[in-house]
PDB file of N, CA and C in Angstrom:
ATOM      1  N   UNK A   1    -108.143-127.108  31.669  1.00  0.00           N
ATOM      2  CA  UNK A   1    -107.718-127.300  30.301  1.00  0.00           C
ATOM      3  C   UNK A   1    -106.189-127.239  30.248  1.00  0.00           C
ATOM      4  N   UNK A   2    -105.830-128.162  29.642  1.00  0.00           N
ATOM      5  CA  UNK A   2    -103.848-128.178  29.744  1.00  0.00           C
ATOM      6  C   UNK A   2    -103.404-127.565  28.171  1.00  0.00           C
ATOM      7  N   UNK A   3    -102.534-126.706  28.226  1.00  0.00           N
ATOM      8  CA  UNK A   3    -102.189-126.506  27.025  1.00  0.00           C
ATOM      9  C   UNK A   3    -100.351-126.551  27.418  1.00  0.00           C
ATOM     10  N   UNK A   4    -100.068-126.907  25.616  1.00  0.00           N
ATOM     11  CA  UNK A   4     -98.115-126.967  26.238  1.00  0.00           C
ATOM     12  C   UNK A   4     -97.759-126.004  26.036  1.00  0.00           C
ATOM     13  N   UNK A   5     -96.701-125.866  26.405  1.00  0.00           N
ATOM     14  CA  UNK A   5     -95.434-124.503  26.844  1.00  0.00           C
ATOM     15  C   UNK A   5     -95.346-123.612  26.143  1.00  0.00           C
ATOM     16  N   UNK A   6     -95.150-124.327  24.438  1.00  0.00           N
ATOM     17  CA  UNK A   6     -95.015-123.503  23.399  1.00  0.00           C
ATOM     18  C   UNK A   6     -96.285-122.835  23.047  1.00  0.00           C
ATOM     19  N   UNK A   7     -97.549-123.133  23.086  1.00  0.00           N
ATOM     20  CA  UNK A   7     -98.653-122.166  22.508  1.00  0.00           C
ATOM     21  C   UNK A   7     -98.854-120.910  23.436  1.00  0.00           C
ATOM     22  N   UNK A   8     -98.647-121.217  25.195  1.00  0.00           N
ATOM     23  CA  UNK A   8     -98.608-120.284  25.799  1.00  0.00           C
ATOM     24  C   UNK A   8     -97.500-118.861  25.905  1.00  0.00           C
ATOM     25  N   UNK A   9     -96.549-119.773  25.027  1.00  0.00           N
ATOM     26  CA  UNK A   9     -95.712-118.463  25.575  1.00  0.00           C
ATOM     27  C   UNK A   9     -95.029-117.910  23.823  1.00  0.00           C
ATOM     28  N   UNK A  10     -96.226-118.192  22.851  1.00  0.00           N
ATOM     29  CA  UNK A  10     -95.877-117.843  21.463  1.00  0.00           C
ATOM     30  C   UNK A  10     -95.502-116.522  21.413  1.00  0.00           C
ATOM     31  N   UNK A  11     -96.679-115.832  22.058  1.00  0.00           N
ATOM     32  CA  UNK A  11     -96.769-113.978  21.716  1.00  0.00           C
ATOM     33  C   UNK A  11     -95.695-113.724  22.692  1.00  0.00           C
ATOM     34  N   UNK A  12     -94.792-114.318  23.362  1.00  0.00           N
ATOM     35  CA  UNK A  12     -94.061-113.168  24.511  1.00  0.00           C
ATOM     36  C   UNK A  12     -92.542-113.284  23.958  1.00  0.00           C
ATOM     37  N   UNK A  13     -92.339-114.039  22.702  1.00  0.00           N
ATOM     38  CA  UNK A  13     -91.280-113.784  22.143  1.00  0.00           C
ATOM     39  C   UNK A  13     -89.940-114.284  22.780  1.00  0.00           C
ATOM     40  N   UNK A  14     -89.927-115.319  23.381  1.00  0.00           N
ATOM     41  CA  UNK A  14     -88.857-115.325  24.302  1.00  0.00           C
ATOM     42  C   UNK A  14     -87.117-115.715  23.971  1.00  0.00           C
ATOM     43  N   UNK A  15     -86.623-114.911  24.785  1.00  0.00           N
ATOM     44  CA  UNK A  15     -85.052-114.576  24.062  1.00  0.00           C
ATOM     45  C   UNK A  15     -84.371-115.858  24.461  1.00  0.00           C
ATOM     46  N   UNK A  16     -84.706-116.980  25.324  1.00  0.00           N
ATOM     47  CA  UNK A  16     -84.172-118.011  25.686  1.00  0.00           C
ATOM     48  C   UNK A  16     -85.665-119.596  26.454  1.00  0.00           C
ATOM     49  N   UNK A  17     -84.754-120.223  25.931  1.00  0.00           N
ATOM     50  CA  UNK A  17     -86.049-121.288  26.313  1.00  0.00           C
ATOM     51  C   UNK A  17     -85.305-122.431  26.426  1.00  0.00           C
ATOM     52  N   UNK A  18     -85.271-123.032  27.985  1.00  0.00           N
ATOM     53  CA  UNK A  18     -84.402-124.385  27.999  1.00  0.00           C
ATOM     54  C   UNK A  18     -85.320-125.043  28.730  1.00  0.00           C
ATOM     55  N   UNK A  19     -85.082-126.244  28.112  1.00  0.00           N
ATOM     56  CA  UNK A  19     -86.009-127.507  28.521  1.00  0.00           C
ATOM     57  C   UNK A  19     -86.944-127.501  27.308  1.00  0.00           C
ATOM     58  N   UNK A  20     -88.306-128.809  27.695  1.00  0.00           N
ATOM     59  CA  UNK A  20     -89.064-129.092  26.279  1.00  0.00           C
ATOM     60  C   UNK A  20     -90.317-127.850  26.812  1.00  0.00           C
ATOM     61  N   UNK A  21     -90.504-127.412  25.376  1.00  0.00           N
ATOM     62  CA  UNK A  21     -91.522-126.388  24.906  1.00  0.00           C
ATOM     63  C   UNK A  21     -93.110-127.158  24.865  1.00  0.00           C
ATOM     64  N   UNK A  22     -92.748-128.777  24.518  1.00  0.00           N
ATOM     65  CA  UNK A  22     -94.347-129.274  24.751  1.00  0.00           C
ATOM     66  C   UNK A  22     -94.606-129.704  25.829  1.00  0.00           C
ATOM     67  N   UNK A  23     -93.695-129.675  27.402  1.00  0.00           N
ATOM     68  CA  UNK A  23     -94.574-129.801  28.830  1.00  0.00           C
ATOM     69  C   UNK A  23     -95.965-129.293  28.793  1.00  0.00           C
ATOM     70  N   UNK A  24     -96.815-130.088  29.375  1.00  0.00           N
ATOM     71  CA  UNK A  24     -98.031-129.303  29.543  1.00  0.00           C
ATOM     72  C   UNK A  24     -98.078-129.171  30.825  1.00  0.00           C
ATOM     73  N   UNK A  25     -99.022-128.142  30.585  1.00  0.00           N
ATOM     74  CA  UNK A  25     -99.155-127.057  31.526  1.00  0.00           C
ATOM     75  C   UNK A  25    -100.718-126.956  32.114  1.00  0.00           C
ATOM     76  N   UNK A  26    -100.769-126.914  33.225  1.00  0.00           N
ATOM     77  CA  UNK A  26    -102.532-127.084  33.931  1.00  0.00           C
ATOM     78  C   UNK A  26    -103.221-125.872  34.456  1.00  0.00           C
ATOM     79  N   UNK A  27    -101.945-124.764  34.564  1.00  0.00           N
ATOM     80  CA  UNK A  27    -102.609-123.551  35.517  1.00  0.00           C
ATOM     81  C   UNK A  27    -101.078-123.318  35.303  1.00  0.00           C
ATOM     82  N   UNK A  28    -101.377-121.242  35.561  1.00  0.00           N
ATOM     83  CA  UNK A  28    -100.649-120.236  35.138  1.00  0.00           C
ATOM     84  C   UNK A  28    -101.188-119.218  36.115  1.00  0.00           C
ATOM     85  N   UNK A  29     -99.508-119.472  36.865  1.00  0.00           N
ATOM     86  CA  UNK A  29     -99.622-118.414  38.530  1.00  0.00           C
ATOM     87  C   UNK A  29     -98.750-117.679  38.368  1.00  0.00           C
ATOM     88  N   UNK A  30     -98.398-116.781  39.354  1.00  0.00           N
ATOM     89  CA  UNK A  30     -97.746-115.533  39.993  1.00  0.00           C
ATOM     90  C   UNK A  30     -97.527-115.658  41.645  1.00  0.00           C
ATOM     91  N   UNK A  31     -98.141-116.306  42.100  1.00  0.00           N
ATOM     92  CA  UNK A  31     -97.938-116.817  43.264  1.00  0.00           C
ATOM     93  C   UNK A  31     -97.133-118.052  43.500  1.00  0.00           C
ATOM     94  N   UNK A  32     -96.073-117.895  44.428  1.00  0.00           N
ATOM     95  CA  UNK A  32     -95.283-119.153  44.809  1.00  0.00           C
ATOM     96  C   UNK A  32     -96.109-119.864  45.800  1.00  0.00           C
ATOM     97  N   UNK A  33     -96.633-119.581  46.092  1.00  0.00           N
ATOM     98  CA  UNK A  33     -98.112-120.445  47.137  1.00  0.00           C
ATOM     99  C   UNK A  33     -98.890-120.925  46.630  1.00  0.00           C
ATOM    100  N   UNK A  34     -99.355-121.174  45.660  1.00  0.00           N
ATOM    101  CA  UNK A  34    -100.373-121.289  44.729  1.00  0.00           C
ATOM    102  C   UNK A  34     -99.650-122.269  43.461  1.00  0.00           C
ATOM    103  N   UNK A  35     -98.348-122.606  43.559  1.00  0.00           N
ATOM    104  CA  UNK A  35     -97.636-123.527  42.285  1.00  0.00           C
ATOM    105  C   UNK A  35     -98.336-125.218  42.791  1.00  0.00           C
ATOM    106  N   UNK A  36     -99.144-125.783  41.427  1.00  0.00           N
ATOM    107  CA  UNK A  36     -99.413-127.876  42.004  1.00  0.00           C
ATOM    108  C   UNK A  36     -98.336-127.988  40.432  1.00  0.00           C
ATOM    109  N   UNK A  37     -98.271-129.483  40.929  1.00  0.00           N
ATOM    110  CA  UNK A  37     -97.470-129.574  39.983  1.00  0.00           C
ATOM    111  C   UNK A  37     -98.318-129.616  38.434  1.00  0.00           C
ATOM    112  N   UNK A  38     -97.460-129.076  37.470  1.00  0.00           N
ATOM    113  CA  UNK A  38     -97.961-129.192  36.170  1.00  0.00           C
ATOM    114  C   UNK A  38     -98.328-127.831  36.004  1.00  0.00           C
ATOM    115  N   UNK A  39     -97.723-126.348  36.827  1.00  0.00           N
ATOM    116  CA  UNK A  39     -98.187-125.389  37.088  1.00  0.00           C
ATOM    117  C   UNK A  39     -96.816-124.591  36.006  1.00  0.00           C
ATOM    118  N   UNK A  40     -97.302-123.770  35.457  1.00  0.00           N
ATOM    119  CA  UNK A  40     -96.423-122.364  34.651  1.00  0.00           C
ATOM    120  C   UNK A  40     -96.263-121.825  36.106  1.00  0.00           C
ATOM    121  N   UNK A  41     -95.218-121.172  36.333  1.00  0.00           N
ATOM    122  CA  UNK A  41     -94.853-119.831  37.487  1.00  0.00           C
ATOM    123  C   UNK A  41     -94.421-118.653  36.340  1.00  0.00           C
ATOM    124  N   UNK A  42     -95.042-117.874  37.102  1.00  0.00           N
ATOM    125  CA  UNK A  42     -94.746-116.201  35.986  1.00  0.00           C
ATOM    126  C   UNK A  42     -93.937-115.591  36.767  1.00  0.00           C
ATOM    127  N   UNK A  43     -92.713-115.204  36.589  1.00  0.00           N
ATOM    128  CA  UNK A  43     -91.637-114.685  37.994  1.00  0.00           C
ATOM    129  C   UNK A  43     -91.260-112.925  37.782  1.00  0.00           C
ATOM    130  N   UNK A  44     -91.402-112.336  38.351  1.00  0.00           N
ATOM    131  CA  UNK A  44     -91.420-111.048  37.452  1.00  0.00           C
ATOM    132  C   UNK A  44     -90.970-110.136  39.156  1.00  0.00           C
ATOM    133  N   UNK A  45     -90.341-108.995  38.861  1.00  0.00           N
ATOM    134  CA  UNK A  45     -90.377-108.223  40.113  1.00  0.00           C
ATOM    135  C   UNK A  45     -90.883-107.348  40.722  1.00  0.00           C
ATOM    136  N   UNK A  46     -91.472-107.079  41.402  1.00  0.00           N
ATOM    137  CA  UNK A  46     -92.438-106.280  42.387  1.00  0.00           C
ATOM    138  C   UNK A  46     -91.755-105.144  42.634  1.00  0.00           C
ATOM    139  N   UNK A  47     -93.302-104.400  42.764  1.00  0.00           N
ATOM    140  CA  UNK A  47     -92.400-103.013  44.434  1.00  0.00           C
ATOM    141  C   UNK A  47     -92.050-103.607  45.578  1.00  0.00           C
ATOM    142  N   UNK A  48     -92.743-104.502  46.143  1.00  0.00           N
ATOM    143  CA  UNK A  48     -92.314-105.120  47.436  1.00  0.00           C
ATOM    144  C   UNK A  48     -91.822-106.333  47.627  1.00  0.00           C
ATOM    145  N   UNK A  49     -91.865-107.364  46.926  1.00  0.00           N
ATOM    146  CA  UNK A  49     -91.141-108.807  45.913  1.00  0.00           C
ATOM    147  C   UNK A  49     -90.556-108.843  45.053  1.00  0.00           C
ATOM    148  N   UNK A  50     -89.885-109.492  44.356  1.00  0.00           N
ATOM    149  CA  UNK A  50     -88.911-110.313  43.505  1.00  0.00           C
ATOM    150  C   UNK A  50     -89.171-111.726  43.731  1.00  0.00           C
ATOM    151  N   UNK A  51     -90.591-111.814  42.573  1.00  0.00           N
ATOM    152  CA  UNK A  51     -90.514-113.785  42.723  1.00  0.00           C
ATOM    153  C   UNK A  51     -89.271-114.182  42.283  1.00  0.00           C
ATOM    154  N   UNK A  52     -88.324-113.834  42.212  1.00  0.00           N
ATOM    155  CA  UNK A  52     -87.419-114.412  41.016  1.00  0.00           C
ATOM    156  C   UNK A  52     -87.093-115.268  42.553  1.00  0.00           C
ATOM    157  N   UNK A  53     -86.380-115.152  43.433  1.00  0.00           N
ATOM    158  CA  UNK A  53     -85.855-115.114  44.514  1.00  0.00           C
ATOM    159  C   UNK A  53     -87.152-116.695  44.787  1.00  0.00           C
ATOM    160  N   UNK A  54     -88.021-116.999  44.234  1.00  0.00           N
ATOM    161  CA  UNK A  54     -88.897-118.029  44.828  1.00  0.00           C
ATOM    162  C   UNK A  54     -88.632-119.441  43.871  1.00  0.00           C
ATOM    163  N   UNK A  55     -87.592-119.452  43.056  1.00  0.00           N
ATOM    164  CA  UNK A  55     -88.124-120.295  41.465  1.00  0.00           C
ATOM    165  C   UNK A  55     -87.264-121.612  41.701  1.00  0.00           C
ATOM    166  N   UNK A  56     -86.294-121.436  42.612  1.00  0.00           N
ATOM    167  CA  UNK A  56     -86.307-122.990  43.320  1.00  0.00           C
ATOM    168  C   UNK A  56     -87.073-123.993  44.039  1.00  0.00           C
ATOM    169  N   UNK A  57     -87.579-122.501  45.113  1.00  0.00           N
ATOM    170  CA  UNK A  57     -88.820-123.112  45.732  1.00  0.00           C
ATOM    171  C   UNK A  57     -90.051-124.349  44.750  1.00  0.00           C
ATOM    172  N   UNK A  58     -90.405-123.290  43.682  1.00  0.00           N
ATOM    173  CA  UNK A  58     -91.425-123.486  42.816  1.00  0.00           C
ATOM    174  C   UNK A  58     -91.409-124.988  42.308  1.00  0.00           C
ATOM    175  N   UNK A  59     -89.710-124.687  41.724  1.00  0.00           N
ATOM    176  CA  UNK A  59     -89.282-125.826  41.269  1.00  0.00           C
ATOM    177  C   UNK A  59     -89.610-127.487  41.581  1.00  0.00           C
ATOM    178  N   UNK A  60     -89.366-127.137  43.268  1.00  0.00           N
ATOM    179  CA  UNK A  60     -89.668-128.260  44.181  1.00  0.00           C
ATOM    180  C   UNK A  60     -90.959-128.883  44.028  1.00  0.00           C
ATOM    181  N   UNK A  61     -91.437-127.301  44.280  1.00  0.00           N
ATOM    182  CA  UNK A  61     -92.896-128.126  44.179  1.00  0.00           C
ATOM    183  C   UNK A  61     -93.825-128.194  43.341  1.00  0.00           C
ATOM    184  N   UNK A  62     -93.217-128.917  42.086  1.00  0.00           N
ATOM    185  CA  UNK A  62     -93.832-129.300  40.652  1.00  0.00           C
ATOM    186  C   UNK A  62     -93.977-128.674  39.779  1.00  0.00           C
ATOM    187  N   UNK A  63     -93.799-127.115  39.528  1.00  0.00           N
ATOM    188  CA  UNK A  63     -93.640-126.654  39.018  1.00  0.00           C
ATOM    189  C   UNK A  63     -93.342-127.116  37.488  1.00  0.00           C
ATOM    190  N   UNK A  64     -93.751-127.021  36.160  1.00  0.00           N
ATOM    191  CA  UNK A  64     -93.643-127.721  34.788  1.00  0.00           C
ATOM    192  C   UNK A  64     -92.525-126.750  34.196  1.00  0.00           C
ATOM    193  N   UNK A  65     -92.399-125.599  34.608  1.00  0.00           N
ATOM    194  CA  UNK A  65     -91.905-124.483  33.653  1.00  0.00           C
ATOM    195  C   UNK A  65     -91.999-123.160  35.018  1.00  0.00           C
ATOM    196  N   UNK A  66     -91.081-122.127  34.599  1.00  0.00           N
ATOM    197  CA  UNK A  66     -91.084-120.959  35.085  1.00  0.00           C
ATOM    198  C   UNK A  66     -90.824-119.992  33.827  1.00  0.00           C
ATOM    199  N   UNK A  67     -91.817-118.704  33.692  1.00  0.00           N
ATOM    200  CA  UNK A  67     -91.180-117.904  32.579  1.00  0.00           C
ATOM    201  C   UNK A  67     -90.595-116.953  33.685  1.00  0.00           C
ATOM    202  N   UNK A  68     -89.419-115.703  33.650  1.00  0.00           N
ATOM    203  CA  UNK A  68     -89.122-115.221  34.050  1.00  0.00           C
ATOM    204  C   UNK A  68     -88.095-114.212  33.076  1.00  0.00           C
ATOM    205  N   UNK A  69     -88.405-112.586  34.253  1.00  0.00           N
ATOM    206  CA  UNK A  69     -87.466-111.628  33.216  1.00  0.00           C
ATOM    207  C   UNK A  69     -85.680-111.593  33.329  1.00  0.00           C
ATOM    208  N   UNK A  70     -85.713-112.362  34.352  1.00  0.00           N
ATOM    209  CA  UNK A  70     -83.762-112.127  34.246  1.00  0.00           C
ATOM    210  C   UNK A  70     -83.840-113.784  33.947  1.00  0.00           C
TER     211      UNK A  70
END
């Protein structure tokens, strides 16, 4: 089921948003292994990771959108 950018990320209030809000979106990961394109990436930092450090990667590979805390 694809939904766009903006319905998914209504409740998280976000303090900045660049690019279009109606990309749709096919699947919503946490894994940089796991991004097809048309994919949300959730980038957030770990005890033992920092996806942030992956969101070029992601980028590459089709990635529609990344939300992230920095």
């Amino acid at each position: 089921m694809t939904k766009s950018l903006d319905i998914l990320i209504e409740d998280l209030r976000p303090t900045q948003v660049v690019g279009d809000v109606k990309v749709a979106i096919s699947a919503v990961v946490n894994d940089s292994r796991k991004v097809c394109p048309g994919a949300l990436f959730v980038a957030v930092r770990g005890v033992a990771v920092d996806s942030h450090r992956f969101m070029d990667q992601v980028a590459s590979a089709g990635a529609s959108a990344i939300v992230c805390e920095a």
